[in-house]
C-alpha atoms as a PDB file:
ATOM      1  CA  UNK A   1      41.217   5.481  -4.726  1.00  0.00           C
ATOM      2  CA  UNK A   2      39.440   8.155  -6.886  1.00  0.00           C
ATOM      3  CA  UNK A   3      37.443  11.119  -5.927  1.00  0.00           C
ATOM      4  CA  UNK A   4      34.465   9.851  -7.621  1.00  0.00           C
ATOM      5  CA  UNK A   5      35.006   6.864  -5.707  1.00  0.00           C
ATOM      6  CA  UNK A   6      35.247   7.993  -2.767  1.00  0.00           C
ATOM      7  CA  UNK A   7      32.229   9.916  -2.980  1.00  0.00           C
ATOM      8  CA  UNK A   8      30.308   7.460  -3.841  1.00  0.00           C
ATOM      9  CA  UNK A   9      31.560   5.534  -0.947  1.00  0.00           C
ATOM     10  CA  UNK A  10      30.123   8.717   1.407  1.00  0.00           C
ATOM     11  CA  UNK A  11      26.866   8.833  -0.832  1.00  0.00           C
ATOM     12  CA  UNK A  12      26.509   5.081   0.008  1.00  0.00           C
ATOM     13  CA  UNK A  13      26.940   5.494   3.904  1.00  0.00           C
ATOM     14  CA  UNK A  14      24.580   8.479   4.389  1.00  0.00           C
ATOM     15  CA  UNK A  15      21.974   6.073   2.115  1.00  0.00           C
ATOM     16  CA  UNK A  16      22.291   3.226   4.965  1.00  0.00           C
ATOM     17  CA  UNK A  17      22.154   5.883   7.385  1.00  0.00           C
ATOM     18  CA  UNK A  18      19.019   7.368   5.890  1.00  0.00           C
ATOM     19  CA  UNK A  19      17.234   3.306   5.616  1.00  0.00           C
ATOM     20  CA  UNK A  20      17.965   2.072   8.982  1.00  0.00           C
ATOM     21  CA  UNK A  21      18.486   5.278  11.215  1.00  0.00           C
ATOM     22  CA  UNK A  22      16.367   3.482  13.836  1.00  0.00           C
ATOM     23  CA  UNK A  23      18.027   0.452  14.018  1.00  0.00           C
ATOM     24  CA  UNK A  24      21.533   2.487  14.519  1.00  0.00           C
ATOM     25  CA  UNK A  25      20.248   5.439  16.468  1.00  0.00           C
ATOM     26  CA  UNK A  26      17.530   3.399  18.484  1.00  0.00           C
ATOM     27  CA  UNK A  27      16.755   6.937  20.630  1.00  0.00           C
ATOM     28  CA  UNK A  28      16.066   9.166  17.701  1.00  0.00           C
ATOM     29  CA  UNK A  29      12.997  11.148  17.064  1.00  0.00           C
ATOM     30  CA  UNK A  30      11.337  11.913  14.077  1.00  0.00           C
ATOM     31  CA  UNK A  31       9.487  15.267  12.688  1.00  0.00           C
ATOM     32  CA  UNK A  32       7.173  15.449   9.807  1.00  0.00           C
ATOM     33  CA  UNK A  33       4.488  17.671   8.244  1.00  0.00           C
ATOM     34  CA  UNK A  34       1.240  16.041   8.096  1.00  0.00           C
ATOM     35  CA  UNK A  35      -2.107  16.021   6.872  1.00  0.00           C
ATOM     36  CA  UNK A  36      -5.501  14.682   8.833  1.00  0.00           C
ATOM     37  CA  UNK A  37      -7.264  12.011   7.011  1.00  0.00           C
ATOM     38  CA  UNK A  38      -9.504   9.325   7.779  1.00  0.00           C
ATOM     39  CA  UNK A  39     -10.442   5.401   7.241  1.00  0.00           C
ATOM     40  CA  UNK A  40     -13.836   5.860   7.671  1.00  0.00           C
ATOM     41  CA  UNK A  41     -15.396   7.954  10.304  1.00  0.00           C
ATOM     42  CA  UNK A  42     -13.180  10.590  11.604  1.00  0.00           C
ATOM     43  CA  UNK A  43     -13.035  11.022  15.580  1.00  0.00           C
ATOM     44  CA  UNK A  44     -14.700  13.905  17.100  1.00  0.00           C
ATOM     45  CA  UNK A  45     -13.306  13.791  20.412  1.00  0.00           C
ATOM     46  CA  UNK A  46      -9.887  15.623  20.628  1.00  0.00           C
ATOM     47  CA  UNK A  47      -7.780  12.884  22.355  1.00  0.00           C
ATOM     48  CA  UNK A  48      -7.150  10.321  20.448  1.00  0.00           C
ATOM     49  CA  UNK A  49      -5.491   8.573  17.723  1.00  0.00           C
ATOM     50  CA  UNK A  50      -6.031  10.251  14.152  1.00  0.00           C
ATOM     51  CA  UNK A  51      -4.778   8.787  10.381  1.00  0.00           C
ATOM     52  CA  UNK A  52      -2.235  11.302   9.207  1.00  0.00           C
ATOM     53  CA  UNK A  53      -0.389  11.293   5.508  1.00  0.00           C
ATOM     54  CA  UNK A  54       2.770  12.530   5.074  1.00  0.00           C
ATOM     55  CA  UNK A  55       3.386  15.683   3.301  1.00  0.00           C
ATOM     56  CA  UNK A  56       5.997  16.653   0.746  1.00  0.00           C
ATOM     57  CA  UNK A  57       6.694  20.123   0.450  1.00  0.00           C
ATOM     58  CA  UNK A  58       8.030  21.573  -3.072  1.00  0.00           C
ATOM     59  CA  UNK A  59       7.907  24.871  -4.877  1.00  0.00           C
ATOM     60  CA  UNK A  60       9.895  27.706  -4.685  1.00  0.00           C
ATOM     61  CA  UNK A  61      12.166  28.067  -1.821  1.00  0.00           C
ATOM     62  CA  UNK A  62      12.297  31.975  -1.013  1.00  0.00           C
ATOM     63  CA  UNK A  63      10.275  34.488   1.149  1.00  0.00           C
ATOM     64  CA  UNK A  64       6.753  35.394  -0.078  1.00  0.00           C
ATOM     65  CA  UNK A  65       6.709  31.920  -2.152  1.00  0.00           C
ATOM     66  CA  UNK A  66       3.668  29.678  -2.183  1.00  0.00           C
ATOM     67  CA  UNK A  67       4.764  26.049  -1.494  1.00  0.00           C
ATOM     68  CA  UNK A  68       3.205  23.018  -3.026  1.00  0.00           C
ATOM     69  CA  UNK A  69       1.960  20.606  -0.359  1.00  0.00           C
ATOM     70  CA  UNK A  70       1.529  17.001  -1.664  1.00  0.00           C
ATOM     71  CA  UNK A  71       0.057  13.793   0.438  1.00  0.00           C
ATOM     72  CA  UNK A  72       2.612  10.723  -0.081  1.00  0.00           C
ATOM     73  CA  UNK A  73       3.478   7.685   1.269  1.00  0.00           C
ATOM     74  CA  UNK A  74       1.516   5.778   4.087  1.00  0.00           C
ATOM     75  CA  UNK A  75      -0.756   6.375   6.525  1.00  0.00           C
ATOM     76  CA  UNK A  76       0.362   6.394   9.780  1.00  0.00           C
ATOM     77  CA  UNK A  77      -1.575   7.192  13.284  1.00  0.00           C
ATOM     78  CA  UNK A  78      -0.881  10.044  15.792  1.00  0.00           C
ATOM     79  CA  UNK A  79      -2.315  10.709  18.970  1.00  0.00           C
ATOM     80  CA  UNK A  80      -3.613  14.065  19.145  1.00  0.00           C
ATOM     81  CA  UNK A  81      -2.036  16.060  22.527  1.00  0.00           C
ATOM     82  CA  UNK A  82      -4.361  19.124  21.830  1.00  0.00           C
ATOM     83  CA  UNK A  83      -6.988  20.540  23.183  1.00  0.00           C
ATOM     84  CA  UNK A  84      -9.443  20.301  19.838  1.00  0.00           C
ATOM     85  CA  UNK A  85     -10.057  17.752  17.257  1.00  0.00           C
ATOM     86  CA  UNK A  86      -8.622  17.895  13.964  1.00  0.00           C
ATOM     87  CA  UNK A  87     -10.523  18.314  10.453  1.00  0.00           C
ATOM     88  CA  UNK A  88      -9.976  16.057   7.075  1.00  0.00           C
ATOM     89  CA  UNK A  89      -7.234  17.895   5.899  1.00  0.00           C
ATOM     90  CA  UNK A  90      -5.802  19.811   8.271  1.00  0.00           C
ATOM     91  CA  UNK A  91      -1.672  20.501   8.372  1.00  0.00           C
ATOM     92  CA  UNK A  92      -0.154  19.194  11.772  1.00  0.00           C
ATOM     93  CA  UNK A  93       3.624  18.849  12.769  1.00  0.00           C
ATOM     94  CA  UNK A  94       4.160  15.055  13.508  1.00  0.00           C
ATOM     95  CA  UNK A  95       6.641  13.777  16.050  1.00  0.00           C
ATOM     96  CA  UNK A  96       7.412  10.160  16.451  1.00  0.00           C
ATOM     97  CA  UNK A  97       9.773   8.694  18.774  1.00  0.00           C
ATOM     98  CA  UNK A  98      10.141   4.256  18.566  1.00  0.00           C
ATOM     99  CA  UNK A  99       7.037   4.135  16.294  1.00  0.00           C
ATOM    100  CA  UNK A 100       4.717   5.958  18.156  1.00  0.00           C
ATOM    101  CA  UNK A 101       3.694   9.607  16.623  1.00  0.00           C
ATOM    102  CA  UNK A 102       1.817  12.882  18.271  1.00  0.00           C
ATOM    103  CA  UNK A 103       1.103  15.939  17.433  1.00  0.00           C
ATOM    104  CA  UNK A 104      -0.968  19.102  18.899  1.00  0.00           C
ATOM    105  CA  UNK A 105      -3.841  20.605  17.337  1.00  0.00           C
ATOM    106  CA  UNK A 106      -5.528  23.280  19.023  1.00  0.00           C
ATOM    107  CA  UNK A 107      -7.803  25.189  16.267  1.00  0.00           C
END
């Protein structure tokens, strides 16, 4: 078998990893950067479940740099664990664990 082969082959697996990590790791957790958006009127009161986006981050990758902070993919919903409610556009750090996501916002 050839290297190039054989790479590919290890490519491949960490792809299927990567598309069904739940179904073959059924206790993992997930992290995310997020960003607070709404589908209509946004909650006021601090606990309870807010529409989040996803958030790419690009740009240079050194100290001092200014990233680039992007909205993709879908919506998803997070229960807020903190002890304030959550703006249109605020950053939060999402955790999900067997598709339910939280996060803490406190101000």
């Amino acid at each position: 078998m050839s290297d190039n082969l054989t790479l590919l082959n290890r490519v491949q697996a960490l792809q299927d990893d990567a598309q069904d990590g739940q179904e073959r790791y059924p206790g993992s957790a997930v992290a995310f950067l997020g960003v607070v958006t709404t589908t209509g009127m946004i909650p006021t009161d601090p606990n309870v479940i807010f529409a989040v986006n996803p958030v790419r981050i690009t740009g240079p990758n050194g100290e001092g740099q200014t990233p680039t902070l992007t909205s993709v993919g879908s919506r998803i919903f997070a229960a807020n664990m903190g002890k304030q409610a959550p703006g249109v556009g605020e950053y939060v750090l999402v955790t999900g664990y067997r598709g339910r996501y939280s996060f803490i916002f406190n101000g």
